[in-house]
C-alpha atoms as a PDB file:
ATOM      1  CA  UNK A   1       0.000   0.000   0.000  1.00  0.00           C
ATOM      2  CA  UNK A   2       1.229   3.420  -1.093  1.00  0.00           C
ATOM      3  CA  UNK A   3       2.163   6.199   1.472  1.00  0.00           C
ATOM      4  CA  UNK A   4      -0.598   8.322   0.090  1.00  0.00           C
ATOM      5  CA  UNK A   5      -3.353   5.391   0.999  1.00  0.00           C
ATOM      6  CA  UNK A   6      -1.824   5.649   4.882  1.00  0.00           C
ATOM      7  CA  UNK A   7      -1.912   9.519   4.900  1.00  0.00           C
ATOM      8  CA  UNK A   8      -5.477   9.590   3.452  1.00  0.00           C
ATOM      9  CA  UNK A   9      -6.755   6.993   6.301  1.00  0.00           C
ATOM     10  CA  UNK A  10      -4.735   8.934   9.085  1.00  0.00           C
ATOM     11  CA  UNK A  11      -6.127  12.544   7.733  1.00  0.00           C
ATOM     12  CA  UNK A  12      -9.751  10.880   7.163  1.00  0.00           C
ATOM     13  CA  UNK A  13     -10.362   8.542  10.302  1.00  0.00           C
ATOM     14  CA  UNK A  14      -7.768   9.336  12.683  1.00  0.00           C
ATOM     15  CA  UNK A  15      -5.197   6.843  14.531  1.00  0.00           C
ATOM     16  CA  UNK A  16      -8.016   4.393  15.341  1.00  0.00           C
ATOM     17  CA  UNK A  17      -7.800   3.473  11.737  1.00  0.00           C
ATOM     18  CA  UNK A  18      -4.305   2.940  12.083  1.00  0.00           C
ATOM     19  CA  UNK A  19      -4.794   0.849  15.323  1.00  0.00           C
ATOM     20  CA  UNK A  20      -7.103  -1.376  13.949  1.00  0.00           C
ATOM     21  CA  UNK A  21      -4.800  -2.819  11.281  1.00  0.00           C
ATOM     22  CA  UNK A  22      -2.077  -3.085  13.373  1.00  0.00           C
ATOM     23  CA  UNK A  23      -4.200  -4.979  16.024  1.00  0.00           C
ATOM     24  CA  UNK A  24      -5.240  -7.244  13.030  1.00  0.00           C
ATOM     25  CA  UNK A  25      -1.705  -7.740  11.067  1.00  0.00           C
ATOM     26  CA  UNK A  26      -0.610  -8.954  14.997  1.00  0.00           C
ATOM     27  CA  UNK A  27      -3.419 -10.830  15.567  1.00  0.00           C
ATOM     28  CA  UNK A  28      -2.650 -12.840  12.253  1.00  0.00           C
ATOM     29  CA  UNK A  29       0.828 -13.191  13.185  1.00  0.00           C
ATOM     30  CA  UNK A  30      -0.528 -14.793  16.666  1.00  0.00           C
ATOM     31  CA  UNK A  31      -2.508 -17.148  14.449  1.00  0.00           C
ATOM     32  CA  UNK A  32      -0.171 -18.012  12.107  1.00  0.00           C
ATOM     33  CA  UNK A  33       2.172 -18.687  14.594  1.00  0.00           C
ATOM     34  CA  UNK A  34      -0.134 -20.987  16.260  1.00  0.00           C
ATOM     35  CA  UNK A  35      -1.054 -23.162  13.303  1.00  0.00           C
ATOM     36  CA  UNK A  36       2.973 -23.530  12.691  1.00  0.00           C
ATOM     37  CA  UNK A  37       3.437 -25.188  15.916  1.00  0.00           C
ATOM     38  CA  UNK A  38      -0.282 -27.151  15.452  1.00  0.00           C
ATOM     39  CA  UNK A  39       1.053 -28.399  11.976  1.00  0.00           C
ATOM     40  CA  UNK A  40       4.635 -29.308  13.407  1.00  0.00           C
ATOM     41  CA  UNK A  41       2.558 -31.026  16.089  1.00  0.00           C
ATOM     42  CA  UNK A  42       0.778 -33.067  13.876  1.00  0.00           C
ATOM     43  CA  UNK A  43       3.153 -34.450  11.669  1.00  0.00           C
ATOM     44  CA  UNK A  44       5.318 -35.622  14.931  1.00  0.00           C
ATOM     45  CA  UNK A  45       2.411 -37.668  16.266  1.00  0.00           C
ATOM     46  CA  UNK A  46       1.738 -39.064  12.908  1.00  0.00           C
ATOM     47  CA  UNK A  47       5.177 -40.078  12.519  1.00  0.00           C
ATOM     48  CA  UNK A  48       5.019 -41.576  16.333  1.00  0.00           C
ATOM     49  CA  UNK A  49       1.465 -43.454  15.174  1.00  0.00           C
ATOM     50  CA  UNK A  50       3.302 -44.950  12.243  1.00  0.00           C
ATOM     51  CA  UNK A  51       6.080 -46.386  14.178  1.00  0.00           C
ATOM     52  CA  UNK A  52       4.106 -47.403  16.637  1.00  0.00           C
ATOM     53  CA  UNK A  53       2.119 -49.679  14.216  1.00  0.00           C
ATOM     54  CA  UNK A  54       5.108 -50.838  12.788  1.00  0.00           C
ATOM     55  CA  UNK A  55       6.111 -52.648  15.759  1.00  0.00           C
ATOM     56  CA  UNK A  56       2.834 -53.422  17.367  1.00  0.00           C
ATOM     57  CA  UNK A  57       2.603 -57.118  16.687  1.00  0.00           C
ATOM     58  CA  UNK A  58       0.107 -57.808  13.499  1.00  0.00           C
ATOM     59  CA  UNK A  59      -3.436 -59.713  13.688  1.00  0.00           C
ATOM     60  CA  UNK A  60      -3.329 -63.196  12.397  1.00  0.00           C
ATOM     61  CA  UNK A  61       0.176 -63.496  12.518  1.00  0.00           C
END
């Protein structure tokens, strides 16, 4: 976004404007953040289910 778009918002609404998209950029940061670790998560205990099986002793066997 150009400079002129943020001067325009600050002349027209004030800092609130301002303060609400920063509040929002950080809030998605939070999130994204978040779903990293969840992801990363994920794919551990998948890999720890798959072993798991792997040595589990098989049905009918």
């Amino acid at each position: 976004m150009s400079d002129g778009f943020w001067i325009a918002l600050m002349t027209e609404h004030g800092p609130w404007a301002l303060l609400v998209f920063w509040l929002l950029f950080r809030d998605q940061k939070k999130d994204e953040g978040a779903r990293a670790a969840l992801n990363r998560n994920t794919e551990i205990i998948v890999e720890l289910t798959t072993l798991i099986r792997e040595r589990l002793p098989q049905k009918g066997s």
